[in-house]
Protein backbone atom coordinates (compact mmCIF):
# COMPACT_ATOMS: atom_id res chain seq x y z
CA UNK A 1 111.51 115.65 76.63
CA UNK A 2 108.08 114.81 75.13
CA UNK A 3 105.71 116.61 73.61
CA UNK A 4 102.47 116.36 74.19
CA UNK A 5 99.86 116.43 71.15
CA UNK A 6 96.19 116.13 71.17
CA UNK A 7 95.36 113.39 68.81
CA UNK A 8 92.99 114.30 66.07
CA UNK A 9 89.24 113.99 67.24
CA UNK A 10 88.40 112.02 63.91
CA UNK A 11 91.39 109.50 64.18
CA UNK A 12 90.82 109.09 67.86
CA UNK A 13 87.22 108.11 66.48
CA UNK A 14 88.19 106.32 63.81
CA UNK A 15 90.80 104.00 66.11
CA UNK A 16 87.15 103.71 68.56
CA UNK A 17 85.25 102.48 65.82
CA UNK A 18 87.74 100.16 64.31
CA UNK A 19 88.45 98.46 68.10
CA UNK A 20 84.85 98.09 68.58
CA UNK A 21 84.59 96.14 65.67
CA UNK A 22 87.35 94.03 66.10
CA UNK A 23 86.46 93.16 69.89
CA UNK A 24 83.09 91.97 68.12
CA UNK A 25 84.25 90.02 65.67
CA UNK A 26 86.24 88.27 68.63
CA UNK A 27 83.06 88.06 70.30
CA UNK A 28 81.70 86.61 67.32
CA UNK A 29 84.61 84.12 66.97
CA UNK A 30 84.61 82.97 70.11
CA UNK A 31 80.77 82.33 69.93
CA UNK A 32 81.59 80.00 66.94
CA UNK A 33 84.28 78.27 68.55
CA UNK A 34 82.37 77.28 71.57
CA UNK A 35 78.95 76.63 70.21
CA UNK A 36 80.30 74.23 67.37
CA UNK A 37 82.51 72.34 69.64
CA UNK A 38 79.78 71.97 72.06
CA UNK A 39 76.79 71.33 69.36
CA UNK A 40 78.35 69.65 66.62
CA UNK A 41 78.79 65.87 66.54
CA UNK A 42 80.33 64.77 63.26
CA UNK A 43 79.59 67.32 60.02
CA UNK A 44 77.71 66.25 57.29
CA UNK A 45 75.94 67.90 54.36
CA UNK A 46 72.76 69.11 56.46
CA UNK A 47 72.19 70.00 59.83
CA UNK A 48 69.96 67.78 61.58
CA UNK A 49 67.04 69.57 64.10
CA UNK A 50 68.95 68.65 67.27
CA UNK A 51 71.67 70.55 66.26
CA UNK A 52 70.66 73.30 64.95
CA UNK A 53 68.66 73.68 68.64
CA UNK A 54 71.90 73.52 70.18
CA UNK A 55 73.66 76.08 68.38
CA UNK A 56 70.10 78.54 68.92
CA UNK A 57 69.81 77.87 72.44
CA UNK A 58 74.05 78.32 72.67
CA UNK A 59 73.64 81.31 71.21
CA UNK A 60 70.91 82.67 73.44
CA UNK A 61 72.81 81.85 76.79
CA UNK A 62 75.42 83.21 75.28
CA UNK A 63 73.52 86.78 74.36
CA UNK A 64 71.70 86.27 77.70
CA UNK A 65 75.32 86.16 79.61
CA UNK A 66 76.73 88.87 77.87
CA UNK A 67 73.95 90.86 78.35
CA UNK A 68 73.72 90.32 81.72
CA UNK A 69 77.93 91.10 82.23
CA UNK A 70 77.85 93.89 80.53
CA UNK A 71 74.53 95.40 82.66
CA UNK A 72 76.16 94.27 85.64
CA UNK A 73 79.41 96.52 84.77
CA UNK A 74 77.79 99.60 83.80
CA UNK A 75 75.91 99.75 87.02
CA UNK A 76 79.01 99.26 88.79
CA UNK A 77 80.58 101.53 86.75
CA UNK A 78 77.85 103.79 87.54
CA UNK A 79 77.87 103.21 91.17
CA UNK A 80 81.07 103.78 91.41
CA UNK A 81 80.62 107.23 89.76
CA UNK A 82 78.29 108.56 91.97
CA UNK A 83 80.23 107.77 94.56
CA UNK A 84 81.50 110.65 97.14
CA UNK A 85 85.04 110.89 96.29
CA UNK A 86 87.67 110.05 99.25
CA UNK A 87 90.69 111.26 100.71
């Protein structure tokens, strides 16, 4: 038989905040990952102007995507809210 406990408001914020961050820094990661492999031709001890346009304008679709993903969910999310329940 299993109990069942409330978790601790704090903790339960807490474990929000710390999965938050850690989805960003995924985010983040991933960014990296696909920006330098599609920007970068072979390192060297500067980054030349063509480059470093890549990587801004990589970054900005990529900000412009997620931006528009996660607008796109909420207002399905949302519509899907005000829906009239079925049964």
């Amino acid at each position: 038989m299993t109990e069942n406990k409330s978790i601790d408001p704090q903790i339960e914020d807490f474990i929000n905040a710390e999965t938050q961050k850690q989805r960003f820094q995924v985010l983040v990661h991933g960014l990296t990952d696909t920006c330098w492999d599609s920007c970068m031709g072979r390192p060297s001890t500067r980054m030349d102007s063509k480059t470093e346009v890549c990587i801004m304008n990589c970054v900005e679709r990529f900000i412009d995507a997620t931006t528009f993903i996660t607008k796109r969910l909420m207002n399905t999310t949302k519509y899907r809210s005000d829906a009239p329940l079925e049964f």
